[in-house]
PDB file of N, CA and C in Angstrom:
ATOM      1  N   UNK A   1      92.208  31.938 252.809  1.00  0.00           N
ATOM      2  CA  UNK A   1      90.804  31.825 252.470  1.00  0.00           C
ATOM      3  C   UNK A   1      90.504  32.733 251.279  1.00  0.00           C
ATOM      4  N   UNK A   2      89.775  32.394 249.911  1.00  0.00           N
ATOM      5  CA  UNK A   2      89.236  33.041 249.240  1.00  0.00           C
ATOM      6  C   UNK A   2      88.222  33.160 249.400  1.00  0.00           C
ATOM      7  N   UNK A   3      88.084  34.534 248.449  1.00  0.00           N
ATOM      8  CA  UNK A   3      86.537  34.743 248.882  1.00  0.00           C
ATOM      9  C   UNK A   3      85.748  34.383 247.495  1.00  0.00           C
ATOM     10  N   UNK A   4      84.594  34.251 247.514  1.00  0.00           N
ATOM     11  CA  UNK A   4      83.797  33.642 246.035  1.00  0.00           C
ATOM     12  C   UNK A   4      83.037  34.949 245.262  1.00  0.00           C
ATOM     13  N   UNK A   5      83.138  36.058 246.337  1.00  0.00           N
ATOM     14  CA  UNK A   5      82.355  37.359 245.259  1.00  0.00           C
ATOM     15  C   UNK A   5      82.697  37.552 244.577  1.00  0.00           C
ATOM     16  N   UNK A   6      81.857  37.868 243.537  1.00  0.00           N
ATOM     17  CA  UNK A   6      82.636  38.525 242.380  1.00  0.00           C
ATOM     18  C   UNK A   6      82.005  39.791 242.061  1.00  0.00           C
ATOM     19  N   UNK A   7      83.079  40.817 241.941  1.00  0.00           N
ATOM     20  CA  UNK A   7      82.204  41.825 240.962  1.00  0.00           C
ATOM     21  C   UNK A   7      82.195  42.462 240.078  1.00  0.00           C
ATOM     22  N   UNK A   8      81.040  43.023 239.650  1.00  0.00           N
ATOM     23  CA  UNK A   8      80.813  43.527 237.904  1.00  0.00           C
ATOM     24  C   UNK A   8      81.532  45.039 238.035  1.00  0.00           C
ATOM     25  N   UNK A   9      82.951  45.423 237.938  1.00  0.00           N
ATOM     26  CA  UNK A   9      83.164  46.584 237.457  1.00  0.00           C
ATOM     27  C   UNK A   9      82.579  47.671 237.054  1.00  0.00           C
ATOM     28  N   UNK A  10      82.395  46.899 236.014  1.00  0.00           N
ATOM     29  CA  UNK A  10      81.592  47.759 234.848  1.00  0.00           C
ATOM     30  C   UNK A  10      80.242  48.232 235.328  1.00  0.00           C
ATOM     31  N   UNK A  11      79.489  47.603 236.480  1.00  0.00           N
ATOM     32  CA  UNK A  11      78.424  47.825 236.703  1.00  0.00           C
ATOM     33  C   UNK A  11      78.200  48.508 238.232  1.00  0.00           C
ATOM     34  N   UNK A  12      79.024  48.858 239.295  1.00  0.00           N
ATOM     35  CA  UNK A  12      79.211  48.881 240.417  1.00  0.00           C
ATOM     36  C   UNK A  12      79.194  50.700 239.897  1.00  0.00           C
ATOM     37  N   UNK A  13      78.828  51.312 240.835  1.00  0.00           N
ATOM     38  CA  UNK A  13      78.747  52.797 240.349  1.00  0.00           C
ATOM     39  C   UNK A  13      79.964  53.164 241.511  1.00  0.00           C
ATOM     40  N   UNK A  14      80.300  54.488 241.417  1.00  0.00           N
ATOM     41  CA  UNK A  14      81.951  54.910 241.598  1.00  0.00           C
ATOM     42  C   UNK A  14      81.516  56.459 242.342  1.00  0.00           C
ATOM     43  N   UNK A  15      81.269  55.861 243.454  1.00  0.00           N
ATOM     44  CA  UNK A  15      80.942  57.272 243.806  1.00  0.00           C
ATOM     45  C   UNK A  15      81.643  57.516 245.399  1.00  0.00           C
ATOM     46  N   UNK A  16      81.541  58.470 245.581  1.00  0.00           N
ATOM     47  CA  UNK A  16      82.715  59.035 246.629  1.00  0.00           C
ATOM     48  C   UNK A  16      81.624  60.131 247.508  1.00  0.00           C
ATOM     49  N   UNK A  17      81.122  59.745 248.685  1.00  0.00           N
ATOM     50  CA  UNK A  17      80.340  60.517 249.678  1.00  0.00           C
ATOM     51  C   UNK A  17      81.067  61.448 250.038  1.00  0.00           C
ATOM     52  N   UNK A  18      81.448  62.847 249.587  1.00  0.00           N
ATOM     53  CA  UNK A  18      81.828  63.936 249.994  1.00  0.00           C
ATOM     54  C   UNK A  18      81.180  65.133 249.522  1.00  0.00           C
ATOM     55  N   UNK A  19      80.799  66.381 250.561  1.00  0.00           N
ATOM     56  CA  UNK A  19      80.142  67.190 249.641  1.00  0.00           C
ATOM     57  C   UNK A  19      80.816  68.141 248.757  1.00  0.00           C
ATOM     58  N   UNK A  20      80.314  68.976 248.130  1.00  0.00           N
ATOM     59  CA  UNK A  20      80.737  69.363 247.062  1.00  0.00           C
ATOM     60  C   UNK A  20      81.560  71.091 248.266  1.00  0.00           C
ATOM     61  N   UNK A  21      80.870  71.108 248.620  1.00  0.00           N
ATOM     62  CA  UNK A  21      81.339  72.340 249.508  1.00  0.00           C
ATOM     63  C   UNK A  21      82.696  71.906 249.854  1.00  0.00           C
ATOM     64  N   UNK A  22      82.713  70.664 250.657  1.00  0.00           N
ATOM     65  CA  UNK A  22      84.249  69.854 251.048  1.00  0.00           C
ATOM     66  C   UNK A  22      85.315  69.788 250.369  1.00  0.00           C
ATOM     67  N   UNK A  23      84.878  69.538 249.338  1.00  0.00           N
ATOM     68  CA  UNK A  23      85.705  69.002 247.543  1.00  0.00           C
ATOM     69  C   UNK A  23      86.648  70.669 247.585  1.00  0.00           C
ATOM     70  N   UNK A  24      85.785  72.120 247.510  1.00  0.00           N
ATOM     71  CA  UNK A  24      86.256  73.135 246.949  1.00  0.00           C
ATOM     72  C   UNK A  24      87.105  73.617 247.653  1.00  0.00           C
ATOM     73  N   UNK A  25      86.462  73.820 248.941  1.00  0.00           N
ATOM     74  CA  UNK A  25      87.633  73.625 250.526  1.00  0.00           C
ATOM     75  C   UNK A  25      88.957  73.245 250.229  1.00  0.00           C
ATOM     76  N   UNK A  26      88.848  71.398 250.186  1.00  0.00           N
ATOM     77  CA  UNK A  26      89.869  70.976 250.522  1.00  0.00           C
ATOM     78  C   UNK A  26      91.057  71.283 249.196  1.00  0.00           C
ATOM     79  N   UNK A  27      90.227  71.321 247.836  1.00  0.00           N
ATOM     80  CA  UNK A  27      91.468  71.957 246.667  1.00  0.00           C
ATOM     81  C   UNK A  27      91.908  73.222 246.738  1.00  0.00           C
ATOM     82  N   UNK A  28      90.957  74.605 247.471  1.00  0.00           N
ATOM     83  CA  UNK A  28      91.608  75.399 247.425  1.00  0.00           C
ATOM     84  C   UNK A  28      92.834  75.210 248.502  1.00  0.00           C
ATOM     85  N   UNK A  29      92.688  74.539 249.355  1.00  0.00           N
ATOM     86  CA  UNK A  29      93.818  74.214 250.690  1.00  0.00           C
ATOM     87  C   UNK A  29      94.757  73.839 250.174  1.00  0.00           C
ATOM     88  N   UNK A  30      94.907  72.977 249.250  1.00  0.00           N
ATOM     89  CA  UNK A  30      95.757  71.928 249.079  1.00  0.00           C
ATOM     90  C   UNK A  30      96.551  72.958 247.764  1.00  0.00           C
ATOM     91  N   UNK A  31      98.111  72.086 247.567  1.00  0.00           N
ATOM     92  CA  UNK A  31      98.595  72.895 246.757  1.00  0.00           C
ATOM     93  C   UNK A  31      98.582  72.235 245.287  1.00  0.00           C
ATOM     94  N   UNK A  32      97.294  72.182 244.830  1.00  0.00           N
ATOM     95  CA  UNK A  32      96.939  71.455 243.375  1.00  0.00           C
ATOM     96  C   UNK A  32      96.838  72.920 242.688  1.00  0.00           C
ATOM     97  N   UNK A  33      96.142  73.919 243.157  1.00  0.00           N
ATOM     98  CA  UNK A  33      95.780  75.037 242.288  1.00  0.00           C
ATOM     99  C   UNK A  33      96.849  76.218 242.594  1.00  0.00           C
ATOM    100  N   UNK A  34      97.437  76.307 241.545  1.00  0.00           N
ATOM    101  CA  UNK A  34      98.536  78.076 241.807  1.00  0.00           C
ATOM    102  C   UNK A  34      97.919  78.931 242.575  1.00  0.00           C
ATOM    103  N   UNK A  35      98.426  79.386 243.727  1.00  0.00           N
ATOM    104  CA  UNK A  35      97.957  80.481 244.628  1.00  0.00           C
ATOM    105  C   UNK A  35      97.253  81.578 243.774  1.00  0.00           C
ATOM    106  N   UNK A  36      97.944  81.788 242.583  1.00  0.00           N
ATOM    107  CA  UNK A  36      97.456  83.045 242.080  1.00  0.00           C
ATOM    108  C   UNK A  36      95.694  82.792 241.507  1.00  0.00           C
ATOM    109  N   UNK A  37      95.075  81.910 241.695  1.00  0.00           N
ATOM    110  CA  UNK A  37      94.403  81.087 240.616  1.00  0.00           C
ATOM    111  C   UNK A  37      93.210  80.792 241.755  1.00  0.00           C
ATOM    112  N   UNK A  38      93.547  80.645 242.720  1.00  0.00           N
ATOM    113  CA  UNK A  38      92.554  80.729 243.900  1.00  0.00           C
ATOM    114  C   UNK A  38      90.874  81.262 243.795  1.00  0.00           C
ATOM    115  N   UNK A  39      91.074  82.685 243.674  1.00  0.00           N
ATOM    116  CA  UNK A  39      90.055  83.312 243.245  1.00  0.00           C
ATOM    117  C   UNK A  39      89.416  83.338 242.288  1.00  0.00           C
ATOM    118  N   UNK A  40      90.108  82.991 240.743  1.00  0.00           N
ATOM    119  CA  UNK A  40      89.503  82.397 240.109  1.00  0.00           C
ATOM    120  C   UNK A  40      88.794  81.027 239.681  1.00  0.00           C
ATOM    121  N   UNK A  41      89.003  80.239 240.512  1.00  0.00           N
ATOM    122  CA  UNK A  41      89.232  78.510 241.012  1.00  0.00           C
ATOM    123  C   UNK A  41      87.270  78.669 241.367  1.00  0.00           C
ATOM    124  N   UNK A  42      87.734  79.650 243.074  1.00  0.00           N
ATOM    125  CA  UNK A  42      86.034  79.835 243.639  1.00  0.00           C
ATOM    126  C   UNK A  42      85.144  80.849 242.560  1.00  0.00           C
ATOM    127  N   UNK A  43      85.493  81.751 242.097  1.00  0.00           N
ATOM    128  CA  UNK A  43      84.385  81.917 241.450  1.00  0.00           C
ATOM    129  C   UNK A  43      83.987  81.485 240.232  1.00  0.00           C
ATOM    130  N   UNK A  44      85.161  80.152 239.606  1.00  0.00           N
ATOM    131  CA  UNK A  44      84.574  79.746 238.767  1.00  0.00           C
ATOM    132  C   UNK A  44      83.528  78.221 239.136  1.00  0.00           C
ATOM    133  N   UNK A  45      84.217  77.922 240.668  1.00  0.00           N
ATOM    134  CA  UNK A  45      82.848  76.623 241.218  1.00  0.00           C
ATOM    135  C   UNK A  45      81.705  77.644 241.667  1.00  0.00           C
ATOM    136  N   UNK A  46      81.506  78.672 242.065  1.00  0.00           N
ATOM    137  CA  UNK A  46      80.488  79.496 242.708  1.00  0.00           C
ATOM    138  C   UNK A  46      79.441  79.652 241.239  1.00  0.00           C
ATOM    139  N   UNK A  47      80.026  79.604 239.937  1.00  0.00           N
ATOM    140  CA  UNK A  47      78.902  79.735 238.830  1.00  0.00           C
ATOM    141  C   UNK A  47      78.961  78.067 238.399  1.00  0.00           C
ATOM    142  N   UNK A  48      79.751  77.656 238.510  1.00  0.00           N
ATOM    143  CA  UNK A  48      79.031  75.856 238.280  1.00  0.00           C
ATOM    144  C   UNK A  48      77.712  75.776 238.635  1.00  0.00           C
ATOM    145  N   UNK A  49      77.918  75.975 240.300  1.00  0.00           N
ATOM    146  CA  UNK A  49      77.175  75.092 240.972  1.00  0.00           C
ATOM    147  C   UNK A  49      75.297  76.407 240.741  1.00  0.00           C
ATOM    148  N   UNK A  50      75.814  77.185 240.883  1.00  0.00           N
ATOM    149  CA  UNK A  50      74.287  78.349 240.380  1.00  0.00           C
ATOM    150  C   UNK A  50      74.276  77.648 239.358  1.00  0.00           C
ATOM    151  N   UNK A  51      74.704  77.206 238.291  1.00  0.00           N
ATOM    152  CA  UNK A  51      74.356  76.733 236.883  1.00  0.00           C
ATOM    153  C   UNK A  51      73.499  75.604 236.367  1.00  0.00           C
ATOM    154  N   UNK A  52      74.207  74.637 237.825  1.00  0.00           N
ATOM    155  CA  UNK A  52      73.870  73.322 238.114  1.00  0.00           C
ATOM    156  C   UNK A  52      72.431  73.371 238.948  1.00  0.00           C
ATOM    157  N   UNK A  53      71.832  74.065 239.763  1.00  0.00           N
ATOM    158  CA  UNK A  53      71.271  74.595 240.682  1.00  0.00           C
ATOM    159  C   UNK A  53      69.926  75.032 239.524  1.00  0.00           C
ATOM    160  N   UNK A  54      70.345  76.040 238.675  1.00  0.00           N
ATOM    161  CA  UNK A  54      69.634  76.066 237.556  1.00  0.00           C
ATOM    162  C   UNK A  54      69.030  75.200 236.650  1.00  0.00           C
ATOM    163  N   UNK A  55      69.676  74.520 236.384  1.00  0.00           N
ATOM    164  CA  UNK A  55      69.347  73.404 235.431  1.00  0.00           C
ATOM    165  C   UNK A  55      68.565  72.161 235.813  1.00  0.00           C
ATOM    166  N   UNK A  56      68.452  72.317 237.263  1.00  0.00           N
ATOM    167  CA  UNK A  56      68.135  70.808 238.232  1.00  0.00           C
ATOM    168  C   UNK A  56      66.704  71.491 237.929  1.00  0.00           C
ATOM    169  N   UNK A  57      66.598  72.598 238.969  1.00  0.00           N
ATOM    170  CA  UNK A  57      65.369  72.567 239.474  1.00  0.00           C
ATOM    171  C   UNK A  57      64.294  73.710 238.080  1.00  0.00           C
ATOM    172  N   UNK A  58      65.028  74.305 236.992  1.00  0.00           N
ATOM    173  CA  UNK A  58      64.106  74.623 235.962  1.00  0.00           C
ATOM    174  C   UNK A  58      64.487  74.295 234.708  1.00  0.00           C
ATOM    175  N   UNK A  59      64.209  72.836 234.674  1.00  0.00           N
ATOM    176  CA  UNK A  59      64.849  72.266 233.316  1.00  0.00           C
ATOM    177  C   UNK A  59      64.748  72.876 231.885  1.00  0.00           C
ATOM    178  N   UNK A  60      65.393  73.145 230.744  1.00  0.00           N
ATOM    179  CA  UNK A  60      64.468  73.612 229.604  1.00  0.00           C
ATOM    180  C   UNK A  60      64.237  72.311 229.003  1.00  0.00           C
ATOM    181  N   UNK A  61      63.209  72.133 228.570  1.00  0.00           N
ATOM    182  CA  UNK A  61      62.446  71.167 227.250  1.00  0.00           C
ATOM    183  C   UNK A  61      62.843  71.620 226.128  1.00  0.00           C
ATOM    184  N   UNK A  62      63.368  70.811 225.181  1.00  0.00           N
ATOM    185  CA  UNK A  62      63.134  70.857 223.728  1.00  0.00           C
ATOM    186  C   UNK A  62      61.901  70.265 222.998  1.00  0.00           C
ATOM    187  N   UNK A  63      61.318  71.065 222.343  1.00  0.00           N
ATOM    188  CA  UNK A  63      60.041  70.575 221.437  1.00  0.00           C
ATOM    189  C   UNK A  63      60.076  70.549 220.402  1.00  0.00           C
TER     190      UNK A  63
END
């Protein structure tokens, strides 16, 4: 049996329900990042996300 859907690639958005807390977790666990690199890994997502956090909720305007 085929099926007749078709879909737009290009238009289907690509997103992955996991939180961001989960994400940092599971890479520092995993052996993607050099042990030594760890600590720098979290405190470089710990100023992302303040950054991101920043930027959401006090946008700057250009005039």
């Amino acid at each position: 049996m085929t099926s007749k859907t078709r879909y737009q690639t290009d238009v289907l958005e690509r997103f992955i329900p996991v939180s961001l807390d989960r994400l940092i977790s599971d890479l520092l666990s995993s052996k993607t990042i050099a042990t030594g690199q760890n600590q720098a890994f979290q405190q470089f997502c710990n100023s992302y996300t303040k950054l991101f956090h920043a930027q959401a909720y006090y946008p700057v305007t250009m005039s």
